[in-house]
Protein backbone atom coordinates (compact mmCIF):
# COMPACT_ATOMS: atom_id res chain seq x y z
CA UNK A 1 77.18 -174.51 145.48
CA UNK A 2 77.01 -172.33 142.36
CA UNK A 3 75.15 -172.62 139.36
CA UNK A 4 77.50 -174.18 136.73
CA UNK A 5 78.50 -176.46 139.14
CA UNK A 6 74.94 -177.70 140.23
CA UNK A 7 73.83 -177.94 136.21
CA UNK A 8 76.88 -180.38 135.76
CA UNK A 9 75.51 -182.38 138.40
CA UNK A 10 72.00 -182.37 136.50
CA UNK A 11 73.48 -183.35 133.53
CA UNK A 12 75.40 -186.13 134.99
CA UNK A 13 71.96 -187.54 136.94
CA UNK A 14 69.97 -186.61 133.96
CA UNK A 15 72.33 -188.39 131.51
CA UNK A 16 73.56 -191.79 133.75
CA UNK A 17 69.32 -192.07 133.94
CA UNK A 18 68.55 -191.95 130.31
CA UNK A 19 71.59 -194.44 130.00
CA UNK A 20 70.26 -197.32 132.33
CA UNK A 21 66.66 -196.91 131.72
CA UNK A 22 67.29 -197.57 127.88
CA UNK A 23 70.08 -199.73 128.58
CA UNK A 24 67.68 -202.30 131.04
CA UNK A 25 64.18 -200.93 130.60
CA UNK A 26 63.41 -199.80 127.07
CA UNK A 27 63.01 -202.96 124.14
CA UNK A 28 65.39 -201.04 122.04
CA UNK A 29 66.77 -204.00 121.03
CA UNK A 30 63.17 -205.96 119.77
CA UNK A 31 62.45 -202.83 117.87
CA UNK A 32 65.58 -202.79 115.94
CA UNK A 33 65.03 -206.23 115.51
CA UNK A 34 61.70 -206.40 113.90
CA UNK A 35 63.19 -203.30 111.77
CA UNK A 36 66.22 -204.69 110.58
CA UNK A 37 64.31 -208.03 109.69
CA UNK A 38 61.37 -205.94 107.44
CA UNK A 39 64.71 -204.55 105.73
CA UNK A 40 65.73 -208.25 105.20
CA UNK A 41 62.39 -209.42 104.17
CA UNK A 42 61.92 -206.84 101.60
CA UNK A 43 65.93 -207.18 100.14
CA UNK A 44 65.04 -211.23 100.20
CA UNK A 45 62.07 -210.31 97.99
CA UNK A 46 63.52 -208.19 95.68
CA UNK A 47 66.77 -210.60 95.53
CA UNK A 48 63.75 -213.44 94.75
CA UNK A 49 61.90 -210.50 91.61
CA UNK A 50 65.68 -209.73 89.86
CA UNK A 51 65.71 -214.13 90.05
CA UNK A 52 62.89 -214.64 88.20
CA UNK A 53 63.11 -211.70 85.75
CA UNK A 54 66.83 -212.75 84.75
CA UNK A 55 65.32 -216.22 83.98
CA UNK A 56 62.53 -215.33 81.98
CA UNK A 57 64.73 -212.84 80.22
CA UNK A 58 67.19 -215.65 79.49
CA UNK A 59 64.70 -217.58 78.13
CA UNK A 60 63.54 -215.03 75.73
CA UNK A 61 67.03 -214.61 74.75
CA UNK A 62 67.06 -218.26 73.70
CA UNK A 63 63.98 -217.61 71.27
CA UNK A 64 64.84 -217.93 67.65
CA UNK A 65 62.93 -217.53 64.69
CA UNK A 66 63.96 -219.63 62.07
CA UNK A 67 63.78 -218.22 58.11
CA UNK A 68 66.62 -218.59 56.19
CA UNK A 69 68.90 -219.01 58.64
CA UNK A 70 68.52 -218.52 62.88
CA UNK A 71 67.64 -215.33 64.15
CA UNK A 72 67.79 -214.56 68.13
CA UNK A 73 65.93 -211.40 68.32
CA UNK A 74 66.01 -211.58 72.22
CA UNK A 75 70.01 -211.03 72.10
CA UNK A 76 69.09 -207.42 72.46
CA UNK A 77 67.81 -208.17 75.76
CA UNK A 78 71.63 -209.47 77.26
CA UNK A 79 72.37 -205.86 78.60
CA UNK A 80 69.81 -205.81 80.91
CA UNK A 81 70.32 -209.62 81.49
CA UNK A 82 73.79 -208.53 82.74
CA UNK A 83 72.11 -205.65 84.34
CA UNK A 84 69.95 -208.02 86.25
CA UNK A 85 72.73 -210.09 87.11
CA UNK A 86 74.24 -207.32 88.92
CA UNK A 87 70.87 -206.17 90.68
CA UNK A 88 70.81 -209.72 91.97
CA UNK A 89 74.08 -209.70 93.22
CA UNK A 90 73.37 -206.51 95.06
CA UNK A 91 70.13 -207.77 96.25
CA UNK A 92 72.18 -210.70 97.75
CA UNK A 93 74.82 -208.23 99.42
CA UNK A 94 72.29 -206.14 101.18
CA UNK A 95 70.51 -209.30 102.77
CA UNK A 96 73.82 -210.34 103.85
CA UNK A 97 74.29 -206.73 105.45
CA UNK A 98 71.18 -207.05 106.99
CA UNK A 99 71.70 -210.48 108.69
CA UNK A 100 75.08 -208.84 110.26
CA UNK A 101 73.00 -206.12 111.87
CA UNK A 102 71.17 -208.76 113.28
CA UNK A 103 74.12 -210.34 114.52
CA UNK A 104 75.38 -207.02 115.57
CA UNK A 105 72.37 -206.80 117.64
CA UNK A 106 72.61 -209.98 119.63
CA UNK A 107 76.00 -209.33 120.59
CA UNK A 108 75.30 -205.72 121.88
CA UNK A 109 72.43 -206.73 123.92
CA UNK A 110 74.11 -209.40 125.57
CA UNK A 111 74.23 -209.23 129.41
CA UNK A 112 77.68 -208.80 129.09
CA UNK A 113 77.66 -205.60 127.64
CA UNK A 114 74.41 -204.08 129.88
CA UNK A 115 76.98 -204.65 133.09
CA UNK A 116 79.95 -203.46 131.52
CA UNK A 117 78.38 -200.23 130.60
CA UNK A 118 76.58 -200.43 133.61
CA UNK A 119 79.61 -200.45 135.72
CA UNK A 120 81.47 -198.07 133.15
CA UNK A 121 79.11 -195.73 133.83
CA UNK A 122 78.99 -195.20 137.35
CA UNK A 123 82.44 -195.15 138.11
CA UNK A 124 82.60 -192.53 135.36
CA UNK A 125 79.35 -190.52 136.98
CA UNK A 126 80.93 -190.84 140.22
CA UNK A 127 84.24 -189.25 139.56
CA UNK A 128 82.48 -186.44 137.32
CA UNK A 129 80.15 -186.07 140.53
CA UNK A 130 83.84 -185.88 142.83
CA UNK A 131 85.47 -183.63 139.93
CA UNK A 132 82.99 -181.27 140.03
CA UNK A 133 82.44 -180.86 143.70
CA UNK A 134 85.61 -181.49 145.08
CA UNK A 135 88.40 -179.35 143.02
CA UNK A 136 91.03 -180.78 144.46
CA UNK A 137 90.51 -183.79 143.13
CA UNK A 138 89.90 -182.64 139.61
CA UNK A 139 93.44 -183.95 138.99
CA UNK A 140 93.19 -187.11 140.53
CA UNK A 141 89.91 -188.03 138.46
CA UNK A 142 91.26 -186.70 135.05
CA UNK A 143 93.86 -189.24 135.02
CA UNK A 144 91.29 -192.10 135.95
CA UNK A 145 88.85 -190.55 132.95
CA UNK A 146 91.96 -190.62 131.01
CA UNK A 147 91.41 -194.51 130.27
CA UNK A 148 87.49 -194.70 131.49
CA UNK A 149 86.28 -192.63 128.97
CA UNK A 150 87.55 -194.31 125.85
CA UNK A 151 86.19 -197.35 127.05
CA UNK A 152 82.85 -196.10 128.17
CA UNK A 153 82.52 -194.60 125.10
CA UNK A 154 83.47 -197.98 123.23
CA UNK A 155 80.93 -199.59 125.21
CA UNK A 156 77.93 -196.81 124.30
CA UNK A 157 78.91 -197.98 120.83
CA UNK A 158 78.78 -201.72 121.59
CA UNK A 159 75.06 -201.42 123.15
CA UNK A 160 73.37 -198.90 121.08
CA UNK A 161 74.79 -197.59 118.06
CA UNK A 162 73.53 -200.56 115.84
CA UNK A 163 69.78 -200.26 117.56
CA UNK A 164 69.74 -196.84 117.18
CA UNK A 165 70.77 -196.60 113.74
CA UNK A 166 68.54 -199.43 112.43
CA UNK A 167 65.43 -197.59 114.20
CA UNK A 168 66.77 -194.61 112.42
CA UNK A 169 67.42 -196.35 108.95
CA UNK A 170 63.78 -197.97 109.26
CA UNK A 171 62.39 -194.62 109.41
CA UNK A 172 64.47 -192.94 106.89
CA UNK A 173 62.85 -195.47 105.07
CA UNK A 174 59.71 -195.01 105.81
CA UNK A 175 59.88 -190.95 105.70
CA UNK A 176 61.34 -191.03 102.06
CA UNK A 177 62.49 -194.17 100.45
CA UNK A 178 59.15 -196.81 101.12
CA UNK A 179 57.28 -195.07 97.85
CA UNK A 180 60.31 -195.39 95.82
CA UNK A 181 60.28 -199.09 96.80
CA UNK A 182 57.37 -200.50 96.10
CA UNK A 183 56.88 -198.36 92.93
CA UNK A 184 59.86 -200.09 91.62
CA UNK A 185 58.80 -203.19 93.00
CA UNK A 186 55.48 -202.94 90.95
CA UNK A 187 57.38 -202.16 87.53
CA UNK A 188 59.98 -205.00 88.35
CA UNK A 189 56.89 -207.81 89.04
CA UNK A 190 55.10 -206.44 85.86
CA UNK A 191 58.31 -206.84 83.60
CA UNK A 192 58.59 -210.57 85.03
CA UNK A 193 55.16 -210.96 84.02
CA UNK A 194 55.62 -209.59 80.25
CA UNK A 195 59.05 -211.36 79.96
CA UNK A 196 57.51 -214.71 80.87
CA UNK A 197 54.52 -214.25 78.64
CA UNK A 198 56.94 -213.61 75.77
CA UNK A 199 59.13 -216.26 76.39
CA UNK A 200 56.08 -218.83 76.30
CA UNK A 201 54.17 -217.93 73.35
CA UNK A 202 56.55 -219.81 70.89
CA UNK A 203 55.95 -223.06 72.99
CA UNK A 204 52.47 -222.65 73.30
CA UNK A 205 52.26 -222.18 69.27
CA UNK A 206 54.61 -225.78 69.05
CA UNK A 207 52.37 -227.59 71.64
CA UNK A 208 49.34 -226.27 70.21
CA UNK A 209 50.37 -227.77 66.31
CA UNK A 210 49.40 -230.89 65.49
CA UNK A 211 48.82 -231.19 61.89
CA UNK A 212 51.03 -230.18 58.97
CA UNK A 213 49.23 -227.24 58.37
CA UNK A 214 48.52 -226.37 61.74
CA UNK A 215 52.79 -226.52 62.42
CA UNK A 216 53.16 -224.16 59.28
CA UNK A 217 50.31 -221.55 60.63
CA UNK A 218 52.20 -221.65 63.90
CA UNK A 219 55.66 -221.16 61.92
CA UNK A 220 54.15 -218.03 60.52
CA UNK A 221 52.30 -216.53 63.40
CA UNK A 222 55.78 -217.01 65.67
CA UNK A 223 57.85 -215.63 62.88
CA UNK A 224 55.37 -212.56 62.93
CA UNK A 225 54.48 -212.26 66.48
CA UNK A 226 57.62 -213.17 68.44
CA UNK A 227 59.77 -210.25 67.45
CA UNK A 228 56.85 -207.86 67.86
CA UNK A 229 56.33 -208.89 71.00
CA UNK A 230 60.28 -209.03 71.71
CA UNK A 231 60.25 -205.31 70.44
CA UNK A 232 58.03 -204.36 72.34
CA UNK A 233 60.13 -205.60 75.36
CA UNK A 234 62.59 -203.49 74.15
CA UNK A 235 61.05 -200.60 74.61
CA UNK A 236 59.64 -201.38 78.15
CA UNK A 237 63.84 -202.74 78.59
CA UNK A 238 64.92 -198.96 79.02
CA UNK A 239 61.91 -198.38 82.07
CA UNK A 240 63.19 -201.96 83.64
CA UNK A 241 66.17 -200.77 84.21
CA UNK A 242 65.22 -197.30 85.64
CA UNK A 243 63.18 -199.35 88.22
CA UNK A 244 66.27 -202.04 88.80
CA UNK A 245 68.70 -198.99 89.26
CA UNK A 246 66.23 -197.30 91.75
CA UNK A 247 66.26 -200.42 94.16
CA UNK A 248 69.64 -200.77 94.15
CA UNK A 249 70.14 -196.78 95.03
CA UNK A 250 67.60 -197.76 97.82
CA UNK A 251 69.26 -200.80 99.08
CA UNK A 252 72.47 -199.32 99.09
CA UNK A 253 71.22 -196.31 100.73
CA UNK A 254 70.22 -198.81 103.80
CA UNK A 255 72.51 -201.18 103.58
CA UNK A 256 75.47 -199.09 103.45
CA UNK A 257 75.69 -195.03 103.75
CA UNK A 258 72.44 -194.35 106.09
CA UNK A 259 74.22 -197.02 109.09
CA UNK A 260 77.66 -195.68 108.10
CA UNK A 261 76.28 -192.22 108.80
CA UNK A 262 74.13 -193.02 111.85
CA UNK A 263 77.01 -194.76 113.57
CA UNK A 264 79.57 -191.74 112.84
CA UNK A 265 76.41 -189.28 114.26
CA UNK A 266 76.48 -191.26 117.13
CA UNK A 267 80.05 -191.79 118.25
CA UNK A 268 80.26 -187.72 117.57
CA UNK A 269 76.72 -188.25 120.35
CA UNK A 270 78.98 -190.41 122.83
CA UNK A 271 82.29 -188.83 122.55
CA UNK A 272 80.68 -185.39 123.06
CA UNK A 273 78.35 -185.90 125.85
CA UNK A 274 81.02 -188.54 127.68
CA UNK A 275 84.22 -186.66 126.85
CA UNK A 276 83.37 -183.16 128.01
CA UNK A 277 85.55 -181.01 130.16
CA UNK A 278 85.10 -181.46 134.13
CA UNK A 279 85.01 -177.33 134.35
């Protein structure tokens, strides 16, 4: 037997092995499982931050200051309400994405799908094996791996493009995108925190009045404090929504392009290593 020929028969041993072993053997499946739910957890908790900063920023839209006439200083705050709207929407979107992959999951490791590709795969190794040794029946097998290759191909997909690309999405993650996270994560909790302290002074100054007096000294420390304190959200409004439009680049990135790309990377995978040439 010569050489070329005896490699193809490696490669058809080497690569039916790999196959079954990860296909029956290997927990692929758990570990894409506990990574695509740490992706849910941590879109659920961001989805649960953008919440709570959009209400506290709608309350401190509601503040007014009353002089002359009504003054909402916190009106300057509805771009990034609408902002946070939208993160929150997004936030929503990739949880939703992530609860397909785990449906995704369950149907590709069904038993169903391990004996189909089981069975898909050794009639295809077996009529590579014949191709290779025998070539008069290279003809014969070509038009069998006409149709058998599409479908083994399909079912490669099926099985273990979503666990493979969720393993490789978690650690993407993890290699680049798990600093940006919780960075952003910090400056969105701190921004809830100011927002809500803002938004409760002026009801703390009412509750705290009792007397005549007492109501006009709170009057005059809310109509000099509250606006400060609104400016100052202001100026901490442009760094909110640096660390808003961060998570949804990450999210998006996860939820979207990375498993887009890993699935393309590993149909080009399948179709090259299933679909090549029998000489």
């Amino acid at each position: 037997m010569d050489r070329p020929r005896l490699l193809r028969r490696a490669f058809l041993l080497i690569l039916s092995a790999a196959v079954l072993t990860a296909c029956w053997l290997l927990p692929v499946d758990r570990h894409a499982r506990e990574q695509v739910n740490a992706g849910l957890q941590r879109s659920l908790t961001a989805f649960a931050a953008a919440r709570t900063l959009g209400a506290a920023v709608s309350v401190v839209q509601s503040v007014r200051v009353e002089a002359v006439v009504g003054v909402a200083p916190g009106e300057a705050l509805r771009p990034l309400s609408e902002l946070i709207d939208r993160f929150a929407a997004v936030m929503l979107a990739a949880s939703v994405a992530f609860g397909v992959q785990l449906l995704l999951l369950g149907v590709g490791g069904h038993l169903a799908v391990s004996i189909s590709l089981t069975a898909a795969l050794i009639a295809w190794a077996v009529l590579r094996w014949r191709g290779s040794g025998q070539p008069e029946a290279v003809p014969a097998s070509s038009r069998t791996l006409r149709w058998l290759t599409p479908v083994l191909i399909g079912l490669l997909m099926a099985r273990f493009a979503v666990p493979l690309s969720a393993l490789a999405n978690e650690a993407a993650y993890r290699a680049v995108m798990a600093g940006e996270f919780q960075g952003a994560m910090a400056g969105l909790e701190g921004a809830s925190a100011r927002a809500e302290a803002v938004a409760a002074e002026p009801r703390a100054a009412d509750e705290a009045s009792k007397s005549t007096v007492e109501r006009m000294r709170a009057w005059v420390e809310r109509l000099k404090s509250t606006p400060a304190a609104i400016d100052a959200l202001l100026q901490s409004a442009r760094e909110w929504a640096t660390q808003i439009v961060r998570l949804m680049a990450v999210f998006v990135l996860q939820t979207a392009v990375l498993p887009l790309a890993f699935v393309w990377l590993w149909w080009r995978i399948a179709r090259g290593l299933v679909g090549a040439p029998l000489r």
